[in-house]
Protein backbone atom coordinates (compact mmCIF):
# COMPACT_ATOMS: atom_id res chain seq x y z
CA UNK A 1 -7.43 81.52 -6.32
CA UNK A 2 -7.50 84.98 -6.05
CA UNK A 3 -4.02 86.88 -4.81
CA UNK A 4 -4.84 89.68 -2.29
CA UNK A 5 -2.40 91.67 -0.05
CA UNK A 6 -1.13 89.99 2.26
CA UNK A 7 -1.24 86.67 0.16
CA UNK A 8 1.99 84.45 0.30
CA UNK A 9 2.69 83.54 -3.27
CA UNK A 10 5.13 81.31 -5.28
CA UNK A 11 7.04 82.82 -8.67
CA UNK A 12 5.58 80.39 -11.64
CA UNK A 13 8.02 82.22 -14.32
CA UNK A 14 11.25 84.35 -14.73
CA UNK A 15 14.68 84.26 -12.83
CA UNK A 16 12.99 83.89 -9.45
CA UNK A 17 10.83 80.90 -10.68
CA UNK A 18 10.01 78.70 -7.64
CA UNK A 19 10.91 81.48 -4.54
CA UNK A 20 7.68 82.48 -2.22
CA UNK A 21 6.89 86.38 -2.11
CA UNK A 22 4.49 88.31 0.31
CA UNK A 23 2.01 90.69 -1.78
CA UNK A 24 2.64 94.00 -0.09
CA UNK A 25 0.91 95.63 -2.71
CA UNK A 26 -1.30 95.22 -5.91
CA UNK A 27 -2.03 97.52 -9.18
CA UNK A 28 -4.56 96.51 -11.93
CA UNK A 29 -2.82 92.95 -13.39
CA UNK A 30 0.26 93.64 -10.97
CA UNK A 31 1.30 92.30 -7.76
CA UNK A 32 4.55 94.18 -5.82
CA UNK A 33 6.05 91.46 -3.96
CA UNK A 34 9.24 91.01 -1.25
CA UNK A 35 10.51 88.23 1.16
CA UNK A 36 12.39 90.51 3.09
CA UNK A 37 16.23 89.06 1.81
CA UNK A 38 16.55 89.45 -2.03
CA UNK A 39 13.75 91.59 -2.77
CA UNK A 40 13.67 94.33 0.02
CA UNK A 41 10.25 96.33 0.91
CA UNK A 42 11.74 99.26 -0.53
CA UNK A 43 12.40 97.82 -3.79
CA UNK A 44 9.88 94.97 -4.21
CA UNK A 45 9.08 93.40 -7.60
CA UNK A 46 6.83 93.99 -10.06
CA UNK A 47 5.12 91.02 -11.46
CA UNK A 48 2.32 90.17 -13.30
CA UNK A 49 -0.99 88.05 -11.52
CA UNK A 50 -0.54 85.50 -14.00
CA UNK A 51 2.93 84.51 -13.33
CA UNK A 52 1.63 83.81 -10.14
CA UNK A 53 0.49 80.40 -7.66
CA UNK A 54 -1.37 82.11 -4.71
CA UNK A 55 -0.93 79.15 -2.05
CA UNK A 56 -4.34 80.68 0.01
CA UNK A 57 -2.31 81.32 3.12
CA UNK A 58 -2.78 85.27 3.91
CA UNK A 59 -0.84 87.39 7.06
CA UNK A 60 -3.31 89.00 8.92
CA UNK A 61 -0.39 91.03 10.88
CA UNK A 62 1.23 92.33 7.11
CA UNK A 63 -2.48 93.56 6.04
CA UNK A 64 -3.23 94.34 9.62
CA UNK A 65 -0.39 97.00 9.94
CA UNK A 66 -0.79 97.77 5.90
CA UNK A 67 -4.05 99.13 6.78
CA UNK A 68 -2.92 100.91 9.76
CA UNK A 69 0.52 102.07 9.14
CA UNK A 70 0.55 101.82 5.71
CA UNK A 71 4.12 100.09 5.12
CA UNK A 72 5.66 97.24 6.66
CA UNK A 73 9.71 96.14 7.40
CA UNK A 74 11.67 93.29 5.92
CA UNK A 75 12.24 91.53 8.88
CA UNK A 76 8.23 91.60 9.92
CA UNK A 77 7.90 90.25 5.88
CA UNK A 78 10.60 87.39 6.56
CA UNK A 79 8.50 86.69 9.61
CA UNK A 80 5.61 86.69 7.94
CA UNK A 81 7.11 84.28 5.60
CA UNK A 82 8.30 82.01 8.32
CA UNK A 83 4.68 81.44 10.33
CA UNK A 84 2.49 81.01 7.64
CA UNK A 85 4.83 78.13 5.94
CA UNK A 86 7.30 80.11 3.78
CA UNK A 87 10.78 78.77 5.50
């Protein structure tokens, strides 16, 4: 399953093994990730695509006003989060 912007995605390895993320962005093998609470928009994480479980649930709203905008807050990320299944 491929892992796109916008994606909701579920840690596989490392200390946050098991949380669900929102792709805000993506670079080469890397995906930047936040949920709005631990891992902020302005300091998402850096994680490789194969540590990875894309759950094929994508926000239109966060690529919507990615697109348009170009950045996105933590609360619209934990709401995100919250529709499409997260919480």
């Amino acid at each position: 399953m491929e892992i796109l912007v916008g994606s909701m995605v579920r840690s596989k390895a490392g200390r946050d093994k098991g949380d669900l993320f929102i792709v805000i962005a993506r670079d080469g093998e890397y995906a930047y990730l936040a949920n709005g609470e631990l891992r902020k928009v302005d300091s998402p994480k850096k994680k490789k695509l194969k540590h990875l479980q894309g759950s094929g649930k994508i926000s239109e709203f966060i690529v919507n006003k990615l697109e348009t905008v170009g950045k996105v807050t933590n609360s619209e990320v934990r709401k995100a989060l919250a529709e499409i299944g997260g919480k």
